[in-house]
Protein backbone atom coordinates (compact mmCIF):
# COMPACT_ATOMS: atom_id res chain seq x y z
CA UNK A 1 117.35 70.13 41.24
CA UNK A 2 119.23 66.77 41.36
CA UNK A 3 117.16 63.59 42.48
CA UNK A 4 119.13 63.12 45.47
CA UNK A 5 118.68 66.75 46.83
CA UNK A 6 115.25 66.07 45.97
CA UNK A 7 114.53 63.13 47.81
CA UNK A 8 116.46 65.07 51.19
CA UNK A 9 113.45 67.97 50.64
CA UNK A 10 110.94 65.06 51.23
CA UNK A 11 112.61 64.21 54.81
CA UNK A 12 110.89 66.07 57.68
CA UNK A 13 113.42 67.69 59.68
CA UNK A 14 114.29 66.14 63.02
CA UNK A 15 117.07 67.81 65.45
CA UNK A 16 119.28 65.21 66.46
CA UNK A 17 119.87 64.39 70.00
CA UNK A 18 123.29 63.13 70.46
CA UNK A 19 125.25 62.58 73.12
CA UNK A 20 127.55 64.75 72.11
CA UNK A 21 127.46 67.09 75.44
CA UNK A 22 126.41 66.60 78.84
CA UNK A 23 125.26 69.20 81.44
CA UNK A 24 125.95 67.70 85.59
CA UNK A 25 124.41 70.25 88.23
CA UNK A 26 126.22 69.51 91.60
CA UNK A 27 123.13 70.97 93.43
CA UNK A 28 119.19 70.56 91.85
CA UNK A 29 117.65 72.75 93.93
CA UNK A 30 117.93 76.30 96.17
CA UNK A 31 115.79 78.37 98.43
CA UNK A 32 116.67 81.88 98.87
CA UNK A 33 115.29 85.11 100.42
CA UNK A 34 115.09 87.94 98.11
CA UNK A 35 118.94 89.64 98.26
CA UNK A 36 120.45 86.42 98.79
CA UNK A 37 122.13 84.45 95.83
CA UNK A 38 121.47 80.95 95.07
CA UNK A 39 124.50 79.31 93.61
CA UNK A 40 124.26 75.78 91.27
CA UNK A 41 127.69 74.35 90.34
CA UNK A 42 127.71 72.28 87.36
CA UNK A 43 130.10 70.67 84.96
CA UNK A 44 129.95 71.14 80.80
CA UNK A 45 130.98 68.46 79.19
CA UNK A 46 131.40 68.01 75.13
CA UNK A 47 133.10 66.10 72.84
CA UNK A 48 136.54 68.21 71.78
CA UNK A 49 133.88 70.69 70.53
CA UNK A 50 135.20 74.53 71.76
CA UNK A 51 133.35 75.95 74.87
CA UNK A 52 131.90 79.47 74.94
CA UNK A 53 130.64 80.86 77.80
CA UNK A 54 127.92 82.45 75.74
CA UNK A 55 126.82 79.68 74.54
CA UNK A 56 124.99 79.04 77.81
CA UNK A 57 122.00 80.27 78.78
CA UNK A 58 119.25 79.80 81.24
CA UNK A 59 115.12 79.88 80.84
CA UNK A 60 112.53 79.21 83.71
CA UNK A 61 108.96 78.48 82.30
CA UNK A 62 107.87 80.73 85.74
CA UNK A 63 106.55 83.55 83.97
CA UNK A 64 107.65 85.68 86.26
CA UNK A 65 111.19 85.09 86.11
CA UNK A 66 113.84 87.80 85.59
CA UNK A 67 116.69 86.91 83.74
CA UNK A 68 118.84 90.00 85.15
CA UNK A 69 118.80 88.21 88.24
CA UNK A 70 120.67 85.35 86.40
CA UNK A 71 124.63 84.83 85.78
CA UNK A 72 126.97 82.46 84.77
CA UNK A 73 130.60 82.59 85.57
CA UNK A 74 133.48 80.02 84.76
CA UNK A 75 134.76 78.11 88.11
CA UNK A 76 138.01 77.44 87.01
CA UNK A 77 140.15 76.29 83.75
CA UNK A 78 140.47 73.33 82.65
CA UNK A 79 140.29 71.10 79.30
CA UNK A 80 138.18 72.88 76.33
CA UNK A 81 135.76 69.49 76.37
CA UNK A 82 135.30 69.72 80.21
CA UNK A 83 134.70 73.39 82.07
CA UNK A 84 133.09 73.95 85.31
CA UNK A 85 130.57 76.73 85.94
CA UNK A 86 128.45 78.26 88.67
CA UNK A 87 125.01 79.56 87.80
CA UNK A 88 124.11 82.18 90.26
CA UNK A 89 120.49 83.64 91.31
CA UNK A 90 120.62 86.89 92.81
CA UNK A 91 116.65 87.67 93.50
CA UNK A 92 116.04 91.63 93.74
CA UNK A 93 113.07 94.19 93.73
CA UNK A 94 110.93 91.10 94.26
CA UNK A 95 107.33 92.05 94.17
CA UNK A 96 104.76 89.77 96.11
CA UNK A 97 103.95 88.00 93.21
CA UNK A 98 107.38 86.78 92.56
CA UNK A 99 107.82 84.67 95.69
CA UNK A 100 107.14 81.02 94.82
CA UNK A 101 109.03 78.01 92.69
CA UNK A 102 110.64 78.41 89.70
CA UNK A 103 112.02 75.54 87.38
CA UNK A 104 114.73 76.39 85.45
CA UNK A 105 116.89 74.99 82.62
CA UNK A 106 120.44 75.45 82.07
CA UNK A 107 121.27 75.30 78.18
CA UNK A 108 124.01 74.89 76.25
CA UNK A 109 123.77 75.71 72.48
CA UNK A 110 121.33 75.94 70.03
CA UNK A 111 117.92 74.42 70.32
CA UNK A 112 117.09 71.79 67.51
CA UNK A 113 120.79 71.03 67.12
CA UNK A 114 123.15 68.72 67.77
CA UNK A 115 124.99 71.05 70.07
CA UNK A 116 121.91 71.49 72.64
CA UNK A 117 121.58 70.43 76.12
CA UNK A 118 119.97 70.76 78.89
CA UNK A 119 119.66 70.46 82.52
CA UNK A 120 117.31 71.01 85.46
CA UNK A 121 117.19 72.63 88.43
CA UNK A 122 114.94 74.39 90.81
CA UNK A 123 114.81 78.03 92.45
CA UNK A 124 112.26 78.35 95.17
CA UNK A 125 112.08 82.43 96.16
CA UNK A 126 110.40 82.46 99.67
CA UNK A 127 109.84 85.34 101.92
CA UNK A 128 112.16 86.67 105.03
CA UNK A 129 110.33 85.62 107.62
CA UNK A 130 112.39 84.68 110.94
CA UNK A 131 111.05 83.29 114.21
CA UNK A 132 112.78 85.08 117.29
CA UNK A 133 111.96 82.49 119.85
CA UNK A 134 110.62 78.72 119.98
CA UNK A 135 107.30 78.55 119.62
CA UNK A 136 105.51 77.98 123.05
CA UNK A 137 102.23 76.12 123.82
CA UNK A 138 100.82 76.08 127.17
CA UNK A 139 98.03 74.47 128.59
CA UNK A 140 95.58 76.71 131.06
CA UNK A 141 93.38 74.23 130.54
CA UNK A 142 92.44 76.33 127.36
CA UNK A 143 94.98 76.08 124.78
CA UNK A 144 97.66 78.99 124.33
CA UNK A 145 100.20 79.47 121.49
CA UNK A 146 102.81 82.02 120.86
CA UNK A 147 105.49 82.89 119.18
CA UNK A 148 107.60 85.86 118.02
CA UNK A 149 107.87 86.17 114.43
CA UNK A 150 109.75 89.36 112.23
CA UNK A 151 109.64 90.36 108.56
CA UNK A 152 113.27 91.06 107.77
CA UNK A 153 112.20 91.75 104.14
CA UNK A 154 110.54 95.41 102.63
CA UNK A 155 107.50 94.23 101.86
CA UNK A 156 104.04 93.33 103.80
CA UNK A 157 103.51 89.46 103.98
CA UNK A 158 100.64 87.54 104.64
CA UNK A 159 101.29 84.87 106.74
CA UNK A 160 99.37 81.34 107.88
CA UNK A 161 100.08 79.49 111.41
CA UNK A 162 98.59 76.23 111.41
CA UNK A 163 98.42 74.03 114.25
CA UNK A 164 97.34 70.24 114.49
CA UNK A 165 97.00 68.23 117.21
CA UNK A 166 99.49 64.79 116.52
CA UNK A 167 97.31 61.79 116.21
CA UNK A 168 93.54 63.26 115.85
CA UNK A 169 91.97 65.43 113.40
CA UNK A 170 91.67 68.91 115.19
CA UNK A 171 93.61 71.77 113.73
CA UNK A 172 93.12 76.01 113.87
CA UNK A 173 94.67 77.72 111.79
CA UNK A 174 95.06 82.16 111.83
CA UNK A 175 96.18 84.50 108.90
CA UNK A 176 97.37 87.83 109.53
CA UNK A 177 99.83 90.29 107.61
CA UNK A 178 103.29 91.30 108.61
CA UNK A 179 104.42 94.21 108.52
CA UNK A 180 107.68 95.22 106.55
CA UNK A 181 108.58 97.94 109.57
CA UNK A 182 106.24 96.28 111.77
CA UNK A 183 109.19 95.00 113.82
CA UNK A 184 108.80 91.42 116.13
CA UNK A 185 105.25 90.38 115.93
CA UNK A 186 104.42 89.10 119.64
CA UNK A 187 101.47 86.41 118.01
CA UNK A 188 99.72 85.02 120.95
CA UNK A 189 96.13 83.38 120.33
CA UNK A 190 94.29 81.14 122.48
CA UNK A 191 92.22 78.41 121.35
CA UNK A 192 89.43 75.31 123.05
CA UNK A 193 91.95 71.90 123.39
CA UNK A 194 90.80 68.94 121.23
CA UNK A 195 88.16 66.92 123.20
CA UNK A 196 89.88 63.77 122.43
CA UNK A 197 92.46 64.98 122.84
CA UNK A 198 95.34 62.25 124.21
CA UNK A 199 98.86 62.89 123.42
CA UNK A 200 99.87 66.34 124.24
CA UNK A 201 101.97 67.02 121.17
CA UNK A 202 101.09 69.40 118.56
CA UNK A 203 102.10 69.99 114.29
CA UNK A 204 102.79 73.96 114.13
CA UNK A 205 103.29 74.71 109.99
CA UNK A 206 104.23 78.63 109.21
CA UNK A 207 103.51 79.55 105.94
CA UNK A 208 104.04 83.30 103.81
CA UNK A 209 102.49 84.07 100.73
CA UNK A 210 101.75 80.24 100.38
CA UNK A 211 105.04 78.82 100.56
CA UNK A 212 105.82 76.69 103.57
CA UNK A 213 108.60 77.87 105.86
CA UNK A 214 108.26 76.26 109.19
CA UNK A 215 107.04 72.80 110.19
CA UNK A 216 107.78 71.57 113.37
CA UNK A 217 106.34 69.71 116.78
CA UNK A 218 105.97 71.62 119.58
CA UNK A 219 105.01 70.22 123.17
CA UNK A 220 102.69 71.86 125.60
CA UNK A 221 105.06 73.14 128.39
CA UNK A 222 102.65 71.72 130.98
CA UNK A 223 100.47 69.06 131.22
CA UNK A 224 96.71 68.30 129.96
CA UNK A 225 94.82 68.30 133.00
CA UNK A 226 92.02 66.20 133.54
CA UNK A 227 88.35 67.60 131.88
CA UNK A 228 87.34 67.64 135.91
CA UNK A 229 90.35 70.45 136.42
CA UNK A 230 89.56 71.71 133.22
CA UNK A 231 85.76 72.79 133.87
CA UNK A 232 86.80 73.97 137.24
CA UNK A 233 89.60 75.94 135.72
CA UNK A 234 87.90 77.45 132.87
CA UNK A 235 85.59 79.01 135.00
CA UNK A 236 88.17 81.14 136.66
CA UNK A 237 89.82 81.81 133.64
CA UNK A 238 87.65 83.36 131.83
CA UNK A 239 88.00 87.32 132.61
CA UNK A 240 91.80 86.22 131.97
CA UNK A 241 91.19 85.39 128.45
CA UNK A 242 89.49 88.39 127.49
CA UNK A 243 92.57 90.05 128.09
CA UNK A 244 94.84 88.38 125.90
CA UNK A 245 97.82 89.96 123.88
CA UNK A 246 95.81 90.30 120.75
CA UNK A 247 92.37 90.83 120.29
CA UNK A 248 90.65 88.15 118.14
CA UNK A 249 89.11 88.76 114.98
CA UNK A 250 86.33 86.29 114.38
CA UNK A 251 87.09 82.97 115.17
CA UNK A 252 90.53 83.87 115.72
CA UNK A 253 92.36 86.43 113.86
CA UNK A 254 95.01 89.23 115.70
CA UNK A 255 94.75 92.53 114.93
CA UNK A 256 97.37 93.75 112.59
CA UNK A 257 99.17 97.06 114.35
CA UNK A 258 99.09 99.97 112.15
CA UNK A 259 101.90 102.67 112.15
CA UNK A 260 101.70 106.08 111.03
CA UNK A 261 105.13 107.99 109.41
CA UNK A 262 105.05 111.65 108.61
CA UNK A 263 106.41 112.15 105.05
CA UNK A 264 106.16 115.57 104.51
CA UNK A 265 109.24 118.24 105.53
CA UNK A 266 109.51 121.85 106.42
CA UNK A 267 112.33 123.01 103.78
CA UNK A 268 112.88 126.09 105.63
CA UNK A 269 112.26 127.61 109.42
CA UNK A 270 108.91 128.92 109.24
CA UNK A 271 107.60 132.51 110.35
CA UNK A 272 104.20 133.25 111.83
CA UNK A 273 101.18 133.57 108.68
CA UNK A 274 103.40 130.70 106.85
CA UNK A 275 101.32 127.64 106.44
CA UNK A 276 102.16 124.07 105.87
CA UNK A 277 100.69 120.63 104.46
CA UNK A 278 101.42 117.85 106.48
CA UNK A 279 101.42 114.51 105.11
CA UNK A 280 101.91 111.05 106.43
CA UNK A 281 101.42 107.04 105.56
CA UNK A 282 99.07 105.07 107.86
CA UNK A 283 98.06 101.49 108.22
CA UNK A 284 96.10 99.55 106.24
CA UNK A 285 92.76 99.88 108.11
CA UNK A 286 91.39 102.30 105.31
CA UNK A 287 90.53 104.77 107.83
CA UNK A 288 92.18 108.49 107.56
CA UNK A 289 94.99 109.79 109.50
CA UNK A 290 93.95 112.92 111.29
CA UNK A 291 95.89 116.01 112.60
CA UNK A 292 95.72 117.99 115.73
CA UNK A 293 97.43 120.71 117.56
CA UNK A 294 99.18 119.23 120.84
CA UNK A 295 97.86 121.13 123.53
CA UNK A 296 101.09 122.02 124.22
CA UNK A 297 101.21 124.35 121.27
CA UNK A 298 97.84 125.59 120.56
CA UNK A 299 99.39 129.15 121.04
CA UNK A 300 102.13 128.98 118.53
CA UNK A 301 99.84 127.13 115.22
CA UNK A 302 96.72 125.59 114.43
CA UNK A 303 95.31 123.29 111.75
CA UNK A 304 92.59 123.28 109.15
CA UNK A 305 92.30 119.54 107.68
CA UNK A 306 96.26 118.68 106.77
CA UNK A 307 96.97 122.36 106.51
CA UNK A 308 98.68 123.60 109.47
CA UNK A 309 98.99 127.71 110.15
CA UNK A 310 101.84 129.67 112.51
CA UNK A 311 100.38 132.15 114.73
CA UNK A 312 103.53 133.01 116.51
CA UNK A 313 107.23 131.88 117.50
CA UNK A 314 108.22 128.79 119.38
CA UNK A 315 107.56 124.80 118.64
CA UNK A 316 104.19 123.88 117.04
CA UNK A 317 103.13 119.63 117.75
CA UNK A 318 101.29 118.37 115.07
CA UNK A 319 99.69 115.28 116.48
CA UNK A 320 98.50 112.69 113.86
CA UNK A 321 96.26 109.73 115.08
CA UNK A 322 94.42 106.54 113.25
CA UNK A 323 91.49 104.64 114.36
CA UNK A 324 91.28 100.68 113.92
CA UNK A 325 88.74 98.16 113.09
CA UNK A 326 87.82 94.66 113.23
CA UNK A 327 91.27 93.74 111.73
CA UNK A 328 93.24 96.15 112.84
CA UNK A 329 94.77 98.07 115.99
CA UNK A 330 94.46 101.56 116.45
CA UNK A 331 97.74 103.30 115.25
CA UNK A 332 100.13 104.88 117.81
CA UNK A 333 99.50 108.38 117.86
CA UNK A 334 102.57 110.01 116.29
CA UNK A 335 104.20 113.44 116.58
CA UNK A 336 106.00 115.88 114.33
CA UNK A 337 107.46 118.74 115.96
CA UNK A 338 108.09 122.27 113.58
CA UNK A 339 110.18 125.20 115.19
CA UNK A 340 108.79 128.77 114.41
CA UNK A 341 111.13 131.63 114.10
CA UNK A 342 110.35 135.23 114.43
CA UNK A 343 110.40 136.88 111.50
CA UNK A 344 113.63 138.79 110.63
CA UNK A 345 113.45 142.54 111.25
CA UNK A 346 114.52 145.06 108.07
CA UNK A 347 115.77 148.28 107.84
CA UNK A 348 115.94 151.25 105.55
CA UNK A 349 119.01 153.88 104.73
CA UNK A 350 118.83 156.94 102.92
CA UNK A 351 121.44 156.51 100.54
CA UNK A 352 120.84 160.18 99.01
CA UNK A 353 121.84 163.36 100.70
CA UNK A 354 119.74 166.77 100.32
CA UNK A 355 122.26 169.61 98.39
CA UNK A 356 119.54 172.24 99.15
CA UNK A 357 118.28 174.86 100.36
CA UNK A 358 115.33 174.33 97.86
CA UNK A 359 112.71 176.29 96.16
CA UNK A 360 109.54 176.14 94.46
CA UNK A 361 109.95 174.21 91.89
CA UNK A 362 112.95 172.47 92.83
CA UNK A 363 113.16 168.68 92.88
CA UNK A 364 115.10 166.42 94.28
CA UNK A 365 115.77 162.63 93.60
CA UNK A 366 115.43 160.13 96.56
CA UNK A 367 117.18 156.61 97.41
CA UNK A 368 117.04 154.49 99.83
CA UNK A 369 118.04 150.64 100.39
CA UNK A 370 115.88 148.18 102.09
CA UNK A 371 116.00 144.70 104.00
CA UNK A 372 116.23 141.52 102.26
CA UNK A 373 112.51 140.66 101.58
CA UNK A 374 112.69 141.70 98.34
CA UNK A 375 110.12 144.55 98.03
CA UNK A 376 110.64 147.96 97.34
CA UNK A 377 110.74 150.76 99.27
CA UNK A 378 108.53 153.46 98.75
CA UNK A 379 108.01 156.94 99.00
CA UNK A 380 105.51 159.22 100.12
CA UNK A 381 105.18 163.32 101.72
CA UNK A 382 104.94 162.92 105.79
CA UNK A 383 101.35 164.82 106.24
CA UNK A 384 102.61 167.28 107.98
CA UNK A 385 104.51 168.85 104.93
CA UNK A 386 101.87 167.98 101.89
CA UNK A 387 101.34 171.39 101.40
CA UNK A 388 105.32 172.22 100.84
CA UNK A 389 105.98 169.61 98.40
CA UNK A 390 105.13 166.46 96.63
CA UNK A 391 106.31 163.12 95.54
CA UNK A 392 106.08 160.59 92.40
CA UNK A 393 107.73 157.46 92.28
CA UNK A 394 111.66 158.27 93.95
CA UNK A 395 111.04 162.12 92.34
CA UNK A 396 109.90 164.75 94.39
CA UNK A 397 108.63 168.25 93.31
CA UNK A 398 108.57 171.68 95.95
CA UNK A 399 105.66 173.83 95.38
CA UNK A 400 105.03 177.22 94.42
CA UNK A 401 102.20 177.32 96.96
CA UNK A 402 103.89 178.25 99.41
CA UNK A 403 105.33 182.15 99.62
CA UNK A 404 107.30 181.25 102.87
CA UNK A 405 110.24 178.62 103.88
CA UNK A 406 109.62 175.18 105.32
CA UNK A 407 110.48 171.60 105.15
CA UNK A 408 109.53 168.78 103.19
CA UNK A 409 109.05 165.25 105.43
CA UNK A 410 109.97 162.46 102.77
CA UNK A 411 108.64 159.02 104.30
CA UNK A 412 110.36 155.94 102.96
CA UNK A 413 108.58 152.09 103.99
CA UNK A 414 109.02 148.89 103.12
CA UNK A 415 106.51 145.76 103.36
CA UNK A 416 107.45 142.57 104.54
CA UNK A 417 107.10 138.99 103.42
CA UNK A 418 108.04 135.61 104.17
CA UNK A 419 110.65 134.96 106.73
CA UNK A 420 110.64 139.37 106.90
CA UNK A 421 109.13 142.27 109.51
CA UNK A 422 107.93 145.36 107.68
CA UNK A 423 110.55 148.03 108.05
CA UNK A 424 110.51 150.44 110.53
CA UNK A 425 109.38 153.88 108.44
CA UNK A 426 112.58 156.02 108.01
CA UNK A 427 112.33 159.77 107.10
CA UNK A 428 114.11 162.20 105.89
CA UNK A 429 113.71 166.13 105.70
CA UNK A 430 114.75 169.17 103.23
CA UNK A 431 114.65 172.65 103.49
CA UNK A 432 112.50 174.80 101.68
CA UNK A 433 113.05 178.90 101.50
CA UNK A 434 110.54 181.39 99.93
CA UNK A 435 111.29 182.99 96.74
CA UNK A 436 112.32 187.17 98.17
């Protein structure tokens, strides 16, 4: 090895950090709902080296970052040491724990060279959570807030209200989960004023899954009376409060509605003896969803558990109903309705014809065709003509019994099944003459 490649071995490596590009974000942050697409323009700039688009690249060190959600797409053209670029975000099949802040880094290429850059930026994921009115406080003496808040998203979301009294300590906060089908959620909660309190002007801060979506001031729509008017009107509004919107759950809590959604299906009409397993989601309450007959139909089916029997034609209501608990409202009863047919009717037809007269010994080869259940039709000797002949399987056999004419009953039936009636029994008759 020559001395002066030897003394370049001794020398630690060190990337070099020129200034040989430069990385300018128009935008360094975004907030987006998941489905939306956060967009950060930014310029490359390098020094008459070529650009490639796939030399860029983006990392987040938010461990739960997808890069599918992540591309970058040229702007517009312009000259090969100056290009802009848009880095777009497009957040979906976000799972609860992927709602927060993520830091990310635009690159351009490779770390430890000469040709690697970077630049920040921030992505903050939040939930879709949407008031549907201004939040109201009123003053009755007792404190009263509500609001009307919706999940526009498809998943549950636990959400924090806050509220603190401007210029002294007091605050109350409530937690509660919102529904992803849940719809509006009328939140009304009542709550003792402040006792020093001054300035009627309140903090309200909304927050989902921890990040902070709403702050805001919000004046009481009437006055603070006087603590005089207040003891005096306390008193007579205390059977009032009990029945407030919500229930409270401990020191203030609402009850989370529950709703219950049939998920099973009848594939086909059902016939009476068919059965059926009902199934359904429920709220989050933990207790079981259970089934009923609706009056109305107690006739036409009945149920054993989430297994639900016809008895006869017409429309069988399966009612399904959930209790509640200290967090959560009783669920709506809910209703599945299932039409019962009557069974379809089947008939046989000889498709055979008799050649006789026939005599002992004879025998004779019967068909016949059925309905559509499936099953077969069989034979057997009406008894009131055993002792002129006999039958096995679709073959049947006169016997030598007899020393005098007659005729043989053939009986032809067929069982039914499923959506099917049993076939009426059909018949059919030879003649049988006496050996002279």
């Amino acid at each position: 090895m020559e001395p002066d490649q030897q003394q370049r071995d001794k020398i630690p490596f060190r990337p070099l950090r020129e200034t040989s590009a430069d990385i300018s974000l128009e935008r360094a942050a975004c907030r987006v709902v998941p489905g939306e697409t956060a967009r950060f323009p930014f310029t490359l700039r390098t020094e008459q080296e070529a650009q490639w688009i796939h030399d860029l690249g983006v990392v987040s060190a938010n461990p739960h970052f997808d890069r599918e959600w992540a591309h970058i797409v040229g702007s517009s053209d312009g000259p090969a040491f100056l290009r802009h670029y848009i880095l777009e975000i497009r957040p979906t099949d976000i799972r609860r724990h992927q709602y927060g802040t993520y830091p990310l880094l635009i690159t351009w290429g490779t770390p430890g060279t000469h040709r690697y850059v970077d630049s920040q930026c921030v992505l903050v994921i939040r939930p879709c959570v949407r008031l549907k009115a201004q939040p109201a406080i009123a003053i009755r003496p007792t404190g009263e807030l509500s609001l009307s808040i919706e999940n526009c998203g498809r998943l549950d979301i636990d959400v924090s209200v806050t509220l603190s009294h401007h210029g002294s300590g007091w605050s109350k906060g409530w937690e509660f989960e919102l529904g992803a089908e849940d719809g509006p959620f009328e939140f009304s909660e009542q709550f003792d004023l402040p006792p020093d309190a001054r300035k009627p002007e309140f903090d309200l801060g909304i927050s989902a899954e921890g990040i902070p979506l709403v702050q805001m001031k919000v004046r009481p729509r009437r006055l603070f009376f006087s603590r005089k008017h207040m003891a005096t009107a306390a008193a007579a509004l205390a059977a009032a409060a009990v029945a407030a919107t919500f229930a409270l759950i401990g020191s203030g809590t609402a009850l989370h509605p529950q709703k219950i959604t049939f998920t099973s299906v009848v594939s086909t009409a059902p016939v009476p003896g068919d059965t059926y397993v009902v199934t359904v989601t429920g709220g989050r309450s933990g207790n079981p969803v259970i089934y009923s007959i609706d009056p109305s139909s107690t006739s036409v089916c009945s149920v054993s558990g989430s297994t639900v029997t016809f008895n006869q034609a017409g429309s069988c209501v399966i009612d399904a109903n959930q209790a509640g608990n200290a967090k959560y409202q009783a669920a709506p009863k809910a209703q599945q309705t299932v039409t019962v047919t009557s069974p379809i009717a089947q008939t046989i037809t000889f498709t055979s014809t008799p050649n006789g007269p026939y005599f002992p010994g004879n025998t004779y080869v019967v068909t016949a065709t059925g309905g559509g259940s499936g099953n077969p039709v069989t034979y057997s000797i009406d008894p009131s003509s055993t002792w002129v002949c006999s039958v096995s399987g679709s073959t049947v056999t006169i016997g030598k019994a007899p020393n005098q004419g007659g005729t043989c009953v053939i009986d032809a039936n067929q069982a039914g099944g499923g959506k099917y009636q049993a076939a009426s029994q059909a018949q059919q008759t030879l003649t049988v003459r006496s050996v002279d």
